[in-house]
PDB file of N, CA and C in Angstrom:
ATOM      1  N   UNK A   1       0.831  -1.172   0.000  1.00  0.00           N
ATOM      2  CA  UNK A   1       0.000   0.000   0.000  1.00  0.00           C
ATOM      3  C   UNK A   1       0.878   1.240   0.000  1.00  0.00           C
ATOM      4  N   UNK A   2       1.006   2.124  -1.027  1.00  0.00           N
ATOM      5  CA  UNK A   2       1.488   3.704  -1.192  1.00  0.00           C
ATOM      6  C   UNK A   2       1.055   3.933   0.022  1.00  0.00           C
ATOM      7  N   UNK A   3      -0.106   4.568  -0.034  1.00  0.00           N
ATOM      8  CA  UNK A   3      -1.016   5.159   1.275  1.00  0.00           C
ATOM      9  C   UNK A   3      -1.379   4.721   2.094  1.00  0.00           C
ATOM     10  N   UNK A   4      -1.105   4.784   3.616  1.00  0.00           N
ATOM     11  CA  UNK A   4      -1.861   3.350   4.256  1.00  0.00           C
ATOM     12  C   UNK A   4      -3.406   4.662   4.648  1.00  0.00           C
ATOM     13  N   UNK A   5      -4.293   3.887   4.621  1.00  0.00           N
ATOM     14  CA  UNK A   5      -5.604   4.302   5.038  1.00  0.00           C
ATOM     15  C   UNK A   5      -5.832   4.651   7.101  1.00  0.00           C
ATOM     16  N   UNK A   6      -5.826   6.090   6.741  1.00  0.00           N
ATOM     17  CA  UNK A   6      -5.515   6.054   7.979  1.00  0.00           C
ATOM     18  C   UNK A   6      -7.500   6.144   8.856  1.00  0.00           C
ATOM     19  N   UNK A   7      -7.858   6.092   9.725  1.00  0.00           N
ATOM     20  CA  UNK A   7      -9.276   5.533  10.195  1.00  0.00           C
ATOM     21  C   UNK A   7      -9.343   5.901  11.620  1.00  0.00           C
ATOM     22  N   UNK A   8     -10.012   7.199  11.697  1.00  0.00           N
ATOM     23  CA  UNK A   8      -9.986   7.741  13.155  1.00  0.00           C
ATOM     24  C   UNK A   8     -11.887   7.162  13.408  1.00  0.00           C
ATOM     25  N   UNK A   9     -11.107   6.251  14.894  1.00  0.00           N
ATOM     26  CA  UNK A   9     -12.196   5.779  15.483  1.00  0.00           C
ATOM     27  C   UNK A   9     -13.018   6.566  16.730  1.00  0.00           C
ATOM     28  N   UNK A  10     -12.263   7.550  17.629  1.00  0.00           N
ATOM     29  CA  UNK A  10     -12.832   8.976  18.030  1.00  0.00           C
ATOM     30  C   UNK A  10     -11.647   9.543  17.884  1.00  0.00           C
ATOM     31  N   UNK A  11     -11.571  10.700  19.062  1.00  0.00           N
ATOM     32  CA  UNK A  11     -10.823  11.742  19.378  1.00  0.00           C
ATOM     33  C   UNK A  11      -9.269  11.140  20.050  1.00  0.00           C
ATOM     34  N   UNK A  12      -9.481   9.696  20.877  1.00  0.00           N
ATOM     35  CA  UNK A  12      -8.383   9.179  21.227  1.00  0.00           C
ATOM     36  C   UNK A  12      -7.671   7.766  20.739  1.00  0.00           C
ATOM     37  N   UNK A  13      -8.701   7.363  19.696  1.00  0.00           N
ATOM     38  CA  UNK A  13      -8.296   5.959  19.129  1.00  0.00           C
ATOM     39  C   UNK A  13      -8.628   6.276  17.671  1.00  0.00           C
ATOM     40  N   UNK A  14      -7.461   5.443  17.030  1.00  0.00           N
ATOM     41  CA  UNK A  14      -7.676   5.097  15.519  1.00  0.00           C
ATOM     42  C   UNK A  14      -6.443   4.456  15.464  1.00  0.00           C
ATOM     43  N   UNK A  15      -6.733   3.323  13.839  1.00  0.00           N
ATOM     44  CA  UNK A  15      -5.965   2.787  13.205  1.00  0.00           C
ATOM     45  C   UNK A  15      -5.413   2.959  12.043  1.00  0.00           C
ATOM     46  N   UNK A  16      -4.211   2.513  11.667  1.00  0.00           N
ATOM     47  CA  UNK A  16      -3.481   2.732  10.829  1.00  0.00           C
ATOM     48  C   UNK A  16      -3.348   1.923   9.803  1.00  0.00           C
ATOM     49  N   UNK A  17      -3.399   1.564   8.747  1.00  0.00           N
ATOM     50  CA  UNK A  17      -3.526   0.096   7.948  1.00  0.00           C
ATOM     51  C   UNK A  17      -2.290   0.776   7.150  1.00  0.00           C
ATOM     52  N   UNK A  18      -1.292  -0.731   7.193  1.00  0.00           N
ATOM     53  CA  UNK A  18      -0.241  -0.810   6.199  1.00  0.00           C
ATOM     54  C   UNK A  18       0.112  -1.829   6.434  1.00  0.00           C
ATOM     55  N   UNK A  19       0.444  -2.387   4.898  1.00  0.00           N
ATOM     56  CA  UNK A  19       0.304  -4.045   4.221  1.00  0.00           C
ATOM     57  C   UNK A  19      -0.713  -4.636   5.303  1.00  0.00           C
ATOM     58  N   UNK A  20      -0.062  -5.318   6.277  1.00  0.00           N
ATOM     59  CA  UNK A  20      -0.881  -6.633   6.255  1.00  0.00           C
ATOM     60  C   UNK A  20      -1.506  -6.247   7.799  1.00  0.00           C
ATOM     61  N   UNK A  21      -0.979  -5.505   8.269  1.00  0.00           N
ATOM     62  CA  UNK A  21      -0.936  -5.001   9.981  1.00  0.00           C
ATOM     63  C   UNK A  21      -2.077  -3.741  10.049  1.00  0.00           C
ATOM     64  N   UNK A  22      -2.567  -3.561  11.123  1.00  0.00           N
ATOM     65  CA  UNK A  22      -3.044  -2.523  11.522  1.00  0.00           C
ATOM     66  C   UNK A  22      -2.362  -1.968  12.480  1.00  0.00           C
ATOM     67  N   UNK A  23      -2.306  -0.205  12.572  1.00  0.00           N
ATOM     68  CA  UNK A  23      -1.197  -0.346  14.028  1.00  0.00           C
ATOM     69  C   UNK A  23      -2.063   0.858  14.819  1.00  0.00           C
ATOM     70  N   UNK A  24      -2.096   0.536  16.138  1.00  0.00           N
ATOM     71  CA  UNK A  24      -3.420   0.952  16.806  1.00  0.00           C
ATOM     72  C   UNK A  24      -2.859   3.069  16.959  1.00  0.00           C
ATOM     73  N   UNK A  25      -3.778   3.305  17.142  1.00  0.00           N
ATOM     74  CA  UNK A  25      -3.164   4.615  17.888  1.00  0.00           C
ATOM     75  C   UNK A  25      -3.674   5.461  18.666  1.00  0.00           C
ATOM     76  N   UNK A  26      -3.637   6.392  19.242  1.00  0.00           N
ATOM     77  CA  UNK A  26      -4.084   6.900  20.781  1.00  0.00           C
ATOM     78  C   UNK A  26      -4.033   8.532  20.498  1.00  0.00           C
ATOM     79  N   UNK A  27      -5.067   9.395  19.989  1.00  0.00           N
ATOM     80  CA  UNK A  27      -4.446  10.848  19.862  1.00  0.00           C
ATOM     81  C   UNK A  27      -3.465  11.070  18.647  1.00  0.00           C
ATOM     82  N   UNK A  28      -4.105  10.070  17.301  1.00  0.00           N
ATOM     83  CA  UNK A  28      -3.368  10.580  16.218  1.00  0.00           C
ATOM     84  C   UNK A  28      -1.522   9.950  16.240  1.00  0.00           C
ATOM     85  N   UNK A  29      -1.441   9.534  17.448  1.00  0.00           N
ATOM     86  CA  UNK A  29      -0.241   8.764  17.356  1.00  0.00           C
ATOM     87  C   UNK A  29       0.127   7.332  17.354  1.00  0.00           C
ATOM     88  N   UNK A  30       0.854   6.251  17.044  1.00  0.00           N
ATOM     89  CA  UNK A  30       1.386   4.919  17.180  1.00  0.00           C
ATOM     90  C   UNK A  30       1.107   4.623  18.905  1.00  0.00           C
ATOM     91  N   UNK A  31       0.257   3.365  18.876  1.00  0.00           N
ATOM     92  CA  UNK A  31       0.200   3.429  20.001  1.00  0.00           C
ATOM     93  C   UNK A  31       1.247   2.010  20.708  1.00  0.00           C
ATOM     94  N   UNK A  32       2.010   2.349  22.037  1.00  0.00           N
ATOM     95  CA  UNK A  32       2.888   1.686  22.135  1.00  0.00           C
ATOM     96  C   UNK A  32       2.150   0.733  23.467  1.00  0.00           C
ATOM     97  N   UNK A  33       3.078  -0.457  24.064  1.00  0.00           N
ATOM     98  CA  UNK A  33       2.586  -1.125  25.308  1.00  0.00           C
ATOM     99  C   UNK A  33       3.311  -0.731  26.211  1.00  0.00           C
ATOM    100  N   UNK A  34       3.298  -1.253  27.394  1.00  0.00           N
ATOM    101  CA  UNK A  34       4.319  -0.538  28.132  1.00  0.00           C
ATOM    102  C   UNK A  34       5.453  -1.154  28.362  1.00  0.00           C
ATOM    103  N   UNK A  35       5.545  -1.729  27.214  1.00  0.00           N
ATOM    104  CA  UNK A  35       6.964  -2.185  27.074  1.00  0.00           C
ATOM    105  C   UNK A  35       7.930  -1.293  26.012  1.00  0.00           C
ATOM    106  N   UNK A  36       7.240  -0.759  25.517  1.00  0.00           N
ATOM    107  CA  UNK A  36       7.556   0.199  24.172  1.00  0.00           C
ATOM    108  C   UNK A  36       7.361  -0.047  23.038  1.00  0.00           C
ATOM    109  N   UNK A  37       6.675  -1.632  23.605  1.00  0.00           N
ATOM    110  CA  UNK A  37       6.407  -2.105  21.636  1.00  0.00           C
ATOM    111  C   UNK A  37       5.383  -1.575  20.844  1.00  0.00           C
ATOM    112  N   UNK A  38       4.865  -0.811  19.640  1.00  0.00           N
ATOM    113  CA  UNK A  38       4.063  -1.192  18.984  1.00  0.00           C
ATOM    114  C   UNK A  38       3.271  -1.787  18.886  1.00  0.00           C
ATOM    115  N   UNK A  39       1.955  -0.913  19.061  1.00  0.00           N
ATOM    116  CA  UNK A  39       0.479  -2.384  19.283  1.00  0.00           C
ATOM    117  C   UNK A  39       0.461  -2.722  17.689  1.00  0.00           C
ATOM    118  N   UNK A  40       0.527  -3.700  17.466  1.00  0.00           N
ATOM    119  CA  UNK A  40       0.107  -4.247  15.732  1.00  0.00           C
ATOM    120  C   UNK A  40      -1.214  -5.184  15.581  1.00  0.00           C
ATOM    121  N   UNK A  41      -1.738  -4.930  14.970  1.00  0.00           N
ATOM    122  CA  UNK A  41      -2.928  -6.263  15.111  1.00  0.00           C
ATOM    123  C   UNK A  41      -2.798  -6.889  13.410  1.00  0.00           C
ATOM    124  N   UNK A  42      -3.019  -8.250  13.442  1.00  0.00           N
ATOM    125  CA  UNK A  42      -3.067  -8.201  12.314  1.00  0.00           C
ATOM    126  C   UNK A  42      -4.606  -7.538  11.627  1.00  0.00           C
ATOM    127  N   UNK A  43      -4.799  -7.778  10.116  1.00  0.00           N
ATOM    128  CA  UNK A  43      -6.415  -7.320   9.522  1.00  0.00           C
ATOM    129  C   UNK A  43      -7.358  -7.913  10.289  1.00  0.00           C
ATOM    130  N   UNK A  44      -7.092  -9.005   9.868  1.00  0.00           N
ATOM    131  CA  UNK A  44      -8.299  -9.899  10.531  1.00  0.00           C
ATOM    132  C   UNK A  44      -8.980  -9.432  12.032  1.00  0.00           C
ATOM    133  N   UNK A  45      -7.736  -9.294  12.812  1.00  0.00           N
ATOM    134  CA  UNK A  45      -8.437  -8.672  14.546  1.00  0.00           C
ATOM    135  C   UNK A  45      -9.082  -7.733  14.250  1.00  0.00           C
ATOM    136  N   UNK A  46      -8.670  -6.783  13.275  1.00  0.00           N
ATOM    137  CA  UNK A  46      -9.220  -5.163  13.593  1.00  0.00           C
ATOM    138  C   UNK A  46     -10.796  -4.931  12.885  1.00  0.00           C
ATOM    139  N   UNK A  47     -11.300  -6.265  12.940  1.00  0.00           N
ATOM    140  CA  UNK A  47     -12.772  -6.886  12.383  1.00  0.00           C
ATOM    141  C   UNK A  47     -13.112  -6.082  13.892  1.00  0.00           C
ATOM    142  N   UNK A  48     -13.226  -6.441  14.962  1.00  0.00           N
ATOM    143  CA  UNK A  48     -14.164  -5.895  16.309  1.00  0.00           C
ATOM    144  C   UNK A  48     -13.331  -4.621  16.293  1.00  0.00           C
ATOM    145  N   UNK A  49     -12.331  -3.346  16.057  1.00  0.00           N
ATOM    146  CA  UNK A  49     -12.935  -2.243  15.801  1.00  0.00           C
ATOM    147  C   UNK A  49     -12.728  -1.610  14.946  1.00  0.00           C
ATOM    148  N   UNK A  50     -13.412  -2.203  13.892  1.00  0.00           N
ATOM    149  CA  UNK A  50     -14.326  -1.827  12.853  1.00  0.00           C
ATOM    150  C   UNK A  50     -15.771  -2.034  13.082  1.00  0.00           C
ATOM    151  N   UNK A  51     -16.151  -2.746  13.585  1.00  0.00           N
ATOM    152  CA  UNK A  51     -17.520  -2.835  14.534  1.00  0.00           C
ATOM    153  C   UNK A  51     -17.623  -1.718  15.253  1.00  0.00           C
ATOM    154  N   UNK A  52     -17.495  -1.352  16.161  1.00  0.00           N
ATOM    155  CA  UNK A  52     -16.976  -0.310  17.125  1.00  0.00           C
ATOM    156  C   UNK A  52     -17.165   0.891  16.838  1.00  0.00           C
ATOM    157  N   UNK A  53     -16.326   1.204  15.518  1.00  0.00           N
ATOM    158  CA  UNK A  53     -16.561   2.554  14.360  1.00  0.00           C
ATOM    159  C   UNK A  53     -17.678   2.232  13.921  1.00  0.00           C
ATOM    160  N   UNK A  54     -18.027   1.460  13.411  1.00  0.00           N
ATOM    161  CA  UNK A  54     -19.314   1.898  12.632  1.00  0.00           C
ATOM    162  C   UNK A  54     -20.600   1.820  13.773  1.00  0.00           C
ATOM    163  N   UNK A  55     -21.031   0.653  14.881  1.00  0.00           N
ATOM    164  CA  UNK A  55     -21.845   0.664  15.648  1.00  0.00           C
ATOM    165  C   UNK A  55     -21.747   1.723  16.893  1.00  0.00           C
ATOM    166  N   UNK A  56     -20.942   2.431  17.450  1.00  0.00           N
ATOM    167  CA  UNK A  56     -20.639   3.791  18.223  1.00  0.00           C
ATOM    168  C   UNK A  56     -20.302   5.120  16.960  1.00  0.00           C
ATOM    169  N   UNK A  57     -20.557   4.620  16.257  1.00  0.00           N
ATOM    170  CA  UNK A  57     -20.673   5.943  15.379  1.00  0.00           C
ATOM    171  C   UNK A  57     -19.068   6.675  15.874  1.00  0.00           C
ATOM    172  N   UNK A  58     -17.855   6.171  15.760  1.00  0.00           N
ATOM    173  CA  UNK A  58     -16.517   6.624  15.598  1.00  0.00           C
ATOM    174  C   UNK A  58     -16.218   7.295  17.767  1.00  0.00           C
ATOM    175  N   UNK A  59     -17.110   6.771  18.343  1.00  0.00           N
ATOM    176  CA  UNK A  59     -17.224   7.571  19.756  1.00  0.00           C
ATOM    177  C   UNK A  59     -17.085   6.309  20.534  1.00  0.00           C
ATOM    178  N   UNK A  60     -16.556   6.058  21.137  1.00  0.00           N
ATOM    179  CA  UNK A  60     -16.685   4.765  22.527  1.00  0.00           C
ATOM    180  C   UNK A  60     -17.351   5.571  23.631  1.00  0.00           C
ATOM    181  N   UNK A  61     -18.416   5.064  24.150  1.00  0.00           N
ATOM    182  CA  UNK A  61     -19.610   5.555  24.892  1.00  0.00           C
ATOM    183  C   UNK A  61     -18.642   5.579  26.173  1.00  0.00           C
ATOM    184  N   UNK A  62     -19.233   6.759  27.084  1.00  0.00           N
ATOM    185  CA  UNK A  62     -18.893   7.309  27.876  1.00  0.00           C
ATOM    186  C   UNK A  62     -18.889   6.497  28.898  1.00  0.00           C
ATOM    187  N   UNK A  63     -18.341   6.170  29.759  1.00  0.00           N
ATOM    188  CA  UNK A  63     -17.822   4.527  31.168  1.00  0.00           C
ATOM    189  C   UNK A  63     -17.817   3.439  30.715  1.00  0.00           C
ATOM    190  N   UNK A  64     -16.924   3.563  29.113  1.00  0.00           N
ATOM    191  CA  UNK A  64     -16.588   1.986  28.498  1.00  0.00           C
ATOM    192  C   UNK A  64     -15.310   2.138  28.371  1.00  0.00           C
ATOM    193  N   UNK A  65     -14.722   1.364  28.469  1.00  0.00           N
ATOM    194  CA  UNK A  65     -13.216   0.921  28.114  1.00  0.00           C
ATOM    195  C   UNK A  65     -12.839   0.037  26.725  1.00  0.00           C
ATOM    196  N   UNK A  66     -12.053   0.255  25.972  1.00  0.00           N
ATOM    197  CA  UNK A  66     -11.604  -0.454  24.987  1.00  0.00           C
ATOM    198  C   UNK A  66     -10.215  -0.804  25.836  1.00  0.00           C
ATOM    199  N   UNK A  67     -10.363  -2.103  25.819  1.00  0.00           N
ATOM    200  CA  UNK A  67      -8.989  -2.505  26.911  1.00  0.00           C
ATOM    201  C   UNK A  67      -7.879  -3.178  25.867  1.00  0.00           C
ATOM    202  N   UNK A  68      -6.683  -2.861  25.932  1.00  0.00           N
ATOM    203  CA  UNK A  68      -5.589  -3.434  24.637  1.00  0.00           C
ATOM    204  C   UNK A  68      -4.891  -4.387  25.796  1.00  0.00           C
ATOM    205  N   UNK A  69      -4.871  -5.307  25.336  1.00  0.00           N
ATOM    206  CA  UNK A  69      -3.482  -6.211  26.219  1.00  0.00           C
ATOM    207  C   UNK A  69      -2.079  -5.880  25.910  1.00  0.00           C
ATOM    208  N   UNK A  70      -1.280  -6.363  26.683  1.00  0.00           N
ATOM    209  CA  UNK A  70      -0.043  -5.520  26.790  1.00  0.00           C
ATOM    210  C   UNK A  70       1.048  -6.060  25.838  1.00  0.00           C
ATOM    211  N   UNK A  71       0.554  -7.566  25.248  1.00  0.00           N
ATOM    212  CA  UNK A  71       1.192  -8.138  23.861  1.00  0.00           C
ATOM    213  C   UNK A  71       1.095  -7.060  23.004  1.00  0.00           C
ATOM    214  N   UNK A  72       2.314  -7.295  21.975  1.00  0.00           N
ATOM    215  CA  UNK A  72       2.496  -5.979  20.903  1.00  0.00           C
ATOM    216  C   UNK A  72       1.409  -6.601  19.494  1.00  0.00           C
ATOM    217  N   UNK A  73       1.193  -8.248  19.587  1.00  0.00           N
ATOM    218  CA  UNK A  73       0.271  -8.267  18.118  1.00  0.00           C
ATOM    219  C   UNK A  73      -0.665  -8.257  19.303  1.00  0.00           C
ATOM    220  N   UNK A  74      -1.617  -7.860  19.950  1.00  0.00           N
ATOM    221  CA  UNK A  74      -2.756  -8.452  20.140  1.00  0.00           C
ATOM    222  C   UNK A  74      -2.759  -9.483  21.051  1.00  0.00           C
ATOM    223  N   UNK A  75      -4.219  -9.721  22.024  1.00  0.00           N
ATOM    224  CA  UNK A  75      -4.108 -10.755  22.779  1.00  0.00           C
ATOM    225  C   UNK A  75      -5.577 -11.039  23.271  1.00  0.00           C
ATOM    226  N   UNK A  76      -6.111 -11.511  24.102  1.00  0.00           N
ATOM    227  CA  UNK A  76      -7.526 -11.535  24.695  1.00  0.00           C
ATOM    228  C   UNK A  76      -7.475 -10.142  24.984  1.00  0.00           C
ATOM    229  N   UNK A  77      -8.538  -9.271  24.432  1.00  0.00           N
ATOM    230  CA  UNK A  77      -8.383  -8.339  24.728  1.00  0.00           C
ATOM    231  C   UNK A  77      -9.842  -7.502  24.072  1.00  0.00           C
ATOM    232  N   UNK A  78     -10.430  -6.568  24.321  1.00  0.00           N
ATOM    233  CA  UNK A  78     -11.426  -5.960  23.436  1.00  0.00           C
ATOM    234  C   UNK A  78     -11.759  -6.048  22.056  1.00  0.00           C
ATOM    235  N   UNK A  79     -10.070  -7.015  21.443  1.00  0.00           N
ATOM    236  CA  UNK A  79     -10.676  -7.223  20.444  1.00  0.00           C
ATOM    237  C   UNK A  79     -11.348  -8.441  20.064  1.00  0.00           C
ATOM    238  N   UNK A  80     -11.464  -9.087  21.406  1.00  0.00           N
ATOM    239  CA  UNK A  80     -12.336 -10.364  21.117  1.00  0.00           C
ATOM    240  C   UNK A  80     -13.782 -10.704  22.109  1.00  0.00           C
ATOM    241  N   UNK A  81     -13.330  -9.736  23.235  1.00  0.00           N
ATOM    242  CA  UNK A  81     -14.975  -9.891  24.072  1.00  0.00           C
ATOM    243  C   UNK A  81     -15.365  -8.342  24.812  1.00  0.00           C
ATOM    244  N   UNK A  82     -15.200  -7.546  23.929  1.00  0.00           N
ATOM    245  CA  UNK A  82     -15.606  -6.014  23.180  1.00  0.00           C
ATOM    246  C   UNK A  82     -15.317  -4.848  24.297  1.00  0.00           C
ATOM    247  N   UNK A  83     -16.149  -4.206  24.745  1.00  0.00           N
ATOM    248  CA  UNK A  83     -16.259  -3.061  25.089  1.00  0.00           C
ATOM    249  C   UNK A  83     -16.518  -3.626  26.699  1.00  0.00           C
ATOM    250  N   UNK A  84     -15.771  -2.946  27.572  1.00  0.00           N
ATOM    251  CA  UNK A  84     -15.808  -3.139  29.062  1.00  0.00           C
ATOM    252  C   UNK A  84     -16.599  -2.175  29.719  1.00  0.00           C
ATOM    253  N   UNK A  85     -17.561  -2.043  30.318  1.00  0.00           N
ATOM    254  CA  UNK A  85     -18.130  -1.159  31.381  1.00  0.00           C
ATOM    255  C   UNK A  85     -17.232  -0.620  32.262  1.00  0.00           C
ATOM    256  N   UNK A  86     -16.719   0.323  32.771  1.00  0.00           N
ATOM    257  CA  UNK A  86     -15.745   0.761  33.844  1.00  0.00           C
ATOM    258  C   UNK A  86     -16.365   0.655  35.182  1.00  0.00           C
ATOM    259  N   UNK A  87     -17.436  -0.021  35.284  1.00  0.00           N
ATOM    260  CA  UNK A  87     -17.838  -0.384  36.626  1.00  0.00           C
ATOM    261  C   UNK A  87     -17.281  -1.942  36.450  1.00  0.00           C
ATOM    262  N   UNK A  88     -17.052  -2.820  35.922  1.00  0.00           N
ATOM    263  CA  UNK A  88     -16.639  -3.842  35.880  1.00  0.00           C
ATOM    264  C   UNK A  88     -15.218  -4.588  35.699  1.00  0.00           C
ATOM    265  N   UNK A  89     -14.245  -3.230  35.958  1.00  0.00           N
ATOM    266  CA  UNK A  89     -12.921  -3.036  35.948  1.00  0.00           C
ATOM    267  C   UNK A  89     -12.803  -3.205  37.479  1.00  0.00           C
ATOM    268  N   UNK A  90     -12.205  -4.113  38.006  1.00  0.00           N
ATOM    269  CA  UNK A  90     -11.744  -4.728  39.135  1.00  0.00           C
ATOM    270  C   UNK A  90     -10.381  -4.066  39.787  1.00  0.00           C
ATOM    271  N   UNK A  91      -9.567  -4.055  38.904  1.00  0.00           N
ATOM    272  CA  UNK A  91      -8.102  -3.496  39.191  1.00  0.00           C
ATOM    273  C   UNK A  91      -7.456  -4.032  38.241  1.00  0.00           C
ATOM    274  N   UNK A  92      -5.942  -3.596  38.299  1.00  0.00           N
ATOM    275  CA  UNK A  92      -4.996  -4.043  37.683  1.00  0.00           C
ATOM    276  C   UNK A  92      -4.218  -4.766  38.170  1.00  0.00           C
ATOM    277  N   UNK A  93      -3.575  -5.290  36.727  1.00  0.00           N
ATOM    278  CA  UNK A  93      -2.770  -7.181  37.106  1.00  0.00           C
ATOM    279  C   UNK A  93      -1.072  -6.331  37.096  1.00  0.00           C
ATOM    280  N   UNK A  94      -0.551  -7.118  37.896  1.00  0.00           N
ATOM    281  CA  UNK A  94       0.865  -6.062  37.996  1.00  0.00           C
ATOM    282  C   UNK A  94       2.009  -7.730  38.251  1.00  0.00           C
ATOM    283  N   UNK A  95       2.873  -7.739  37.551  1.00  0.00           N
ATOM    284  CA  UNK A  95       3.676  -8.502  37.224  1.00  0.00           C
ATOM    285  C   UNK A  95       4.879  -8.168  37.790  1.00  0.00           C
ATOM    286  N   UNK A  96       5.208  -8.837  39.124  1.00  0.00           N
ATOM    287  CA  UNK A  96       7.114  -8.263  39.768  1.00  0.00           C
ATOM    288  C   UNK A  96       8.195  -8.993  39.284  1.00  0.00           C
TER     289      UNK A  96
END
């Protein structure tokens, strides 16, 4: 792809498509994990948000979470059992 198609999903998420990858982003930028990697998904994942964009109309409703796992392709994560309520956010998993 010359151009990759770039696809703003609101004001703080969108994706990036080039060749075969999508690469997530946060505020118009590459979005990284906190490891520093590059979130990449392949096409196929970025099927649930593309759902997302078109069924929230480009907006993730207000006390939902789109949760990314901290793998750089992708992992169990929003892109497979969707949109989280932020009342149903428990805490965070912390790894020593």
């Amino acid at each position: 792809m010359k151009n990759p198609v770039f696809c703003k999903l609101s004001n703080r998420l969108s994706c990036l498509f080039w060749r075969q990858t999508v690469k997530v982003g946060i505020n118009d930028k590459t979005a990284k994990n906190s490891e520093g990697m590059l979130y990449v998904l392949k096409k196929q994942t970025y099927t649930m948000l593309s759902l997302y964009e078109k069924d929230y109309k480009e907006v993730i409703p207000k006390n939902t979470c789109l949760i990314l796992d901290n793998l750089a392709k992708g992992s169990l994560d929003s892109m497979y059992f969707g949109l989280i309520d932020k009342k149903n956010i428990l805490g965070k998993a912390v790894i020593e």
